[in-house]
C-alpha atoms as a PDB file:
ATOM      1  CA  UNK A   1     -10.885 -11.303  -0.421  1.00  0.00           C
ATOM      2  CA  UNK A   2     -12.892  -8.219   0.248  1.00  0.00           C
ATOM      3  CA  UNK A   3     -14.652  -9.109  -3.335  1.00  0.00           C
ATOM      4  CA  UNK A   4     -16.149 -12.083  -2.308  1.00  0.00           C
ATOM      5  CA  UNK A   5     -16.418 -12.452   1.595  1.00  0.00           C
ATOM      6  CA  UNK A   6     -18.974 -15.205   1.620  1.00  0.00           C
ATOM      7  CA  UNK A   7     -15.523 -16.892   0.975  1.00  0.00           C
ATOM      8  CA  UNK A   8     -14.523 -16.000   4.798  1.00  0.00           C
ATOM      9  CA  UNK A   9     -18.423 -16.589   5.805  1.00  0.00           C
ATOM     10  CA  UNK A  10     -17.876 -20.078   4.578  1.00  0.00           C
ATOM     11  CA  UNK A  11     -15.004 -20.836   7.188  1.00  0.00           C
ATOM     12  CA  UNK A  12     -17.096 -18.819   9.874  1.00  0.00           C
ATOM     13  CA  UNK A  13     -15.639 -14.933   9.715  1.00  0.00           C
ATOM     14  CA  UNK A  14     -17.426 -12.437   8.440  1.00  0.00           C
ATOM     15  CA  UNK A  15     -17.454  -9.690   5.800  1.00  0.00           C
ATOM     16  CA  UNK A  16     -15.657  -7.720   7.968  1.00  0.00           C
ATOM     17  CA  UNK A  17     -12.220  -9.800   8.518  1.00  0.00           C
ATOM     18  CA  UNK A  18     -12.296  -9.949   4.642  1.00  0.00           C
ATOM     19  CA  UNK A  19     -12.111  -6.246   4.682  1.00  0.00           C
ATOM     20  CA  UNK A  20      -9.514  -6.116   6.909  1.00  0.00           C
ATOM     21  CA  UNK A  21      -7.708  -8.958   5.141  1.00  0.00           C
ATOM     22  CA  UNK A  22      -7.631  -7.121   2.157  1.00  0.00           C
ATOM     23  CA  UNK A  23      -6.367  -3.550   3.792  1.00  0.00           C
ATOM     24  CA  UNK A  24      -3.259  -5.503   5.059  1.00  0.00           C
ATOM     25  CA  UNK A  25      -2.522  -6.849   1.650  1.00  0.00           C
ATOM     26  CA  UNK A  26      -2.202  -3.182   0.935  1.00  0.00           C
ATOM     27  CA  UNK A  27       0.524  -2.532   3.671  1.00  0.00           C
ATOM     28  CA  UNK A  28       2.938  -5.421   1.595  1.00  0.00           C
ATOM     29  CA  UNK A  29       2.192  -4.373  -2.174  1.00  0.00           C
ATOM     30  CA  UNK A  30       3.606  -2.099  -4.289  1.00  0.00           C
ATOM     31  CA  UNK A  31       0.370  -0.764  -6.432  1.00  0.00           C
ATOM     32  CA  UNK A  32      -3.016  -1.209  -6.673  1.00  0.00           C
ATOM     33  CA  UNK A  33      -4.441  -2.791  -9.811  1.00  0.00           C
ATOM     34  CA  UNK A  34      -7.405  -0.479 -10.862  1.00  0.00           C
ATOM     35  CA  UNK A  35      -8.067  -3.108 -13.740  1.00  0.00           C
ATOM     36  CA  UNK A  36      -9.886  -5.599 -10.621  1.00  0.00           C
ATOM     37  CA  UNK A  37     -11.515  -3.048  -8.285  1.00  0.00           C
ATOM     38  CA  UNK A  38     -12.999  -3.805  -4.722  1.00  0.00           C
ATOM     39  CA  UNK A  39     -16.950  -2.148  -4.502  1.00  0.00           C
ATOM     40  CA  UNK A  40     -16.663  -2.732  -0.687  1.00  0.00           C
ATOM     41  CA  UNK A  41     -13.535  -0.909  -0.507  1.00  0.00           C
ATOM     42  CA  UNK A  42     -14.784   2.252  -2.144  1.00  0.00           C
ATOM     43  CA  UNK A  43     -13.572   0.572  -5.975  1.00  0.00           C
ATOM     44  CA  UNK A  44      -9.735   0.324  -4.849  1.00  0.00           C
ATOM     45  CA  UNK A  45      -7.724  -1.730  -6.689  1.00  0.00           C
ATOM     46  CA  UNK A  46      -6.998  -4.922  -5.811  1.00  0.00           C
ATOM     47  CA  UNK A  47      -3.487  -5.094  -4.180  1.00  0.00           C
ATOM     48  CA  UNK A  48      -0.548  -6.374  -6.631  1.00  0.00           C
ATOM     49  CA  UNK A  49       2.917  -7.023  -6.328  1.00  0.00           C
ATOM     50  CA  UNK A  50       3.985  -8.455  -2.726  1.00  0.00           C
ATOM     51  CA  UNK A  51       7.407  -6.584  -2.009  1.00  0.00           C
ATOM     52  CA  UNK A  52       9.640  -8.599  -0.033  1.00  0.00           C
ATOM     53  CA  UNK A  53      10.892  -5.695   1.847  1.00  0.00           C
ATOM     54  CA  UNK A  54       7.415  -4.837   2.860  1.00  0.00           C
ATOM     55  CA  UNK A  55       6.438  -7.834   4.499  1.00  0.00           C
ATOM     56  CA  UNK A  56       9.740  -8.049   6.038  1.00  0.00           C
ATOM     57  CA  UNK A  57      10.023  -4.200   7.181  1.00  0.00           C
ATOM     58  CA  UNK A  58       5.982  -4.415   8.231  1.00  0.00           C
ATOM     59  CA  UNK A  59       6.238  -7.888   9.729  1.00  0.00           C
ATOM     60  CA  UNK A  60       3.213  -8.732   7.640  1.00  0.00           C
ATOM     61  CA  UNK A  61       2.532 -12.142   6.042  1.00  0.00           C
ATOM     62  CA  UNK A  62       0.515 -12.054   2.610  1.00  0.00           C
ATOM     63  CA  UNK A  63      -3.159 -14.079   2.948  1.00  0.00           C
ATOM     64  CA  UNK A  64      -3.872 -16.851   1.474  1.00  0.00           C
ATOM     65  CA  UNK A  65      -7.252 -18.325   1.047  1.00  0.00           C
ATOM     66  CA  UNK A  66      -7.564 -21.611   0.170  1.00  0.00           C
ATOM     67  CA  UNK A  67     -10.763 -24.044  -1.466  1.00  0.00           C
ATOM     68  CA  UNK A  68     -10.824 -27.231  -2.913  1.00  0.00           C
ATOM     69  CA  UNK A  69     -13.202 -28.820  -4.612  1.00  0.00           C
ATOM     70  CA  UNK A  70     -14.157 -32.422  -5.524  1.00  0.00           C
ATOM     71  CA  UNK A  71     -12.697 -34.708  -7.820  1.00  0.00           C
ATOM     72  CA  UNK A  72     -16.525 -35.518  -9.515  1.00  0.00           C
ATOM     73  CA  UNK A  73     -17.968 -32.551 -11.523  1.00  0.00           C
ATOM     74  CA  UNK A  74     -21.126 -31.262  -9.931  1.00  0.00           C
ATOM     75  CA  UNK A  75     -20.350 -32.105  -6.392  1.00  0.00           C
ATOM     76  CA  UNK A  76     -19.042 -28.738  -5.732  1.00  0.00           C
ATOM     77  CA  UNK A  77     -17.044 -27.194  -3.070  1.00  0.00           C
ATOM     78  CA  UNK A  78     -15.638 -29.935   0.064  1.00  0.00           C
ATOM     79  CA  UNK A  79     -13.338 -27.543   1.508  1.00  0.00           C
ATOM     80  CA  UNK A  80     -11.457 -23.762   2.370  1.00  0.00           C
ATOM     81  CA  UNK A  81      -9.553 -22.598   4.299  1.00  0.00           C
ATOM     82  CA  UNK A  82      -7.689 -18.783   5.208  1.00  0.00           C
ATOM     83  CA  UNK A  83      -3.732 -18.351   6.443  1.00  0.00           C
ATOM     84  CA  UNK A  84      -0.898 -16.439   5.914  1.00  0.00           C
ATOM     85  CA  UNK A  85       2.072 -17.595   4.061  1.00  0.00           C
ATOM     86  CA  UNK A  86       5.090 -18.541   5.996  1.00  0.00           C
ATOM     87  CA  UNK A  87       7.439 -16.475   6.783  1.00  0.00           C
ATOM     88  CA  UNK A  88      10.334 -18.446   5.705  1.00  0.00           C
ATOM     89  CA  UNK A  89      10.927 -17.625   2.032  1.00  0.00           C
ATOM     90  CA  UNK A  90       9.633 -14.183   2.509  1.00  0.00           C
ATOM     91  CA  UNK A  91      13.323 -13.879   5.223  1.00  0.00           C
ATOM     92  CA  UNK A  92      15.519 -15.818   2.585  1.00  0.00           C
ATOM     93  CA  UNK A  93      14.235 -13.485  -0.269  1.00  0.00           C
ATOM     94  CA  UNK A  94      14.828 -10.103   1.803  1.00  0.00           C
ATOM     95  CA  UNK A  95      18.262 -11.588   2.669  1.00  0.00           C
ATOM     96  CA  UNK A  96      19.158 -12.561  -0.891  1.00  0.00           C
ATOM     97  CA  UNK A  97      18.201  -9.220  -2.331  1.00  0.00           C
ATOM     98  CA  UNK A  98      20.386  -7.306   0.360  1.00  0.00           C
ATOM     99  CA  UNK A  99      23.405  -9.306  -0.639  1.00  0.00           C
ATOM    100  CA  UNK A 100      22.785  -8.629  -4.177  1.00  0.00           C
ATOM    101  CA  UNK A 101      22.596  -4.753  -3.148  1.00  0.00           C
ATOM    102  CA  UNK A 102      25.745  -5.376  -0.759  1.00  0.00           C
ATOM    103  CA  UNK A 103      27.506  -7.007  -4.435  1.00  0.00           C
ATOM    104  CA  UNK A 104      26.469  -4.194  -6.575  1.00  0.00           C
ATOM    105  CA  UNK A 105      27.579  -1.592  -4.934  1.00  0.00           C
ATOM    106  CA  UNK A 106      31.240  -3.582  -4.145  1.00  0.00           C
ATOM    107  CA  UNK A 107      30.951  -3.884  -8.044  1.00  0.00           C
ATOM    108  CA  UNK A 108      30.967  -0.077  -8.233  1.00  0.00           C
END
């Protein structure tokens, strides 16, 4: 979101939360994708991959930002929103991939 924070300025934060709402997205990914950089953020790449055991391990939801737009063309924009993704399947997903680990190495 640190590409376009007029996105956040639209929902009344400013350029800076969309900074810092992209540098957490960076704690819970596994790579950078230099393809999509960020000027703001010195050209990083934008953060790709969300690893389970990352947002689990850091306690760190991904971000979500959210806009919807009218059903008539040419109306534009008629709502947005920011949040963070529940942390509910993020759990169930870190719990099923241990138990796959736990059955692998039984397997062994």
């Amino acid at each position: 979101i640190a590409s376009a924070p007029a996105i956040v300025g639209f929902i009344g934060g400013s350029a800076k939360d969309a900074q810092n709402y992209t540098l957490e997205m960076y704690e819970i990914t596994a790579s950078e994708n230099k393809a999509y950089q960020i000027p703001y953020l010195d050209f990083r790449g934008v953060p790709t991959g969300i690893d389970i055991i990352k947002v689990v391990e850091n306690n760190i939801l991904p971000f979500i930002d959210t806009g919807v737009a009218h059903k008539e063309a040419g109306v534009g924009q008629i709502g947005a929103g920011v949040l963070n993704a529940p942390p509910e399947p993020f759990a169930r997903a870190y719990m099923g991939l241990a138990k796959s680990i736990d059955d692998t190495k039984e397997r062994l």
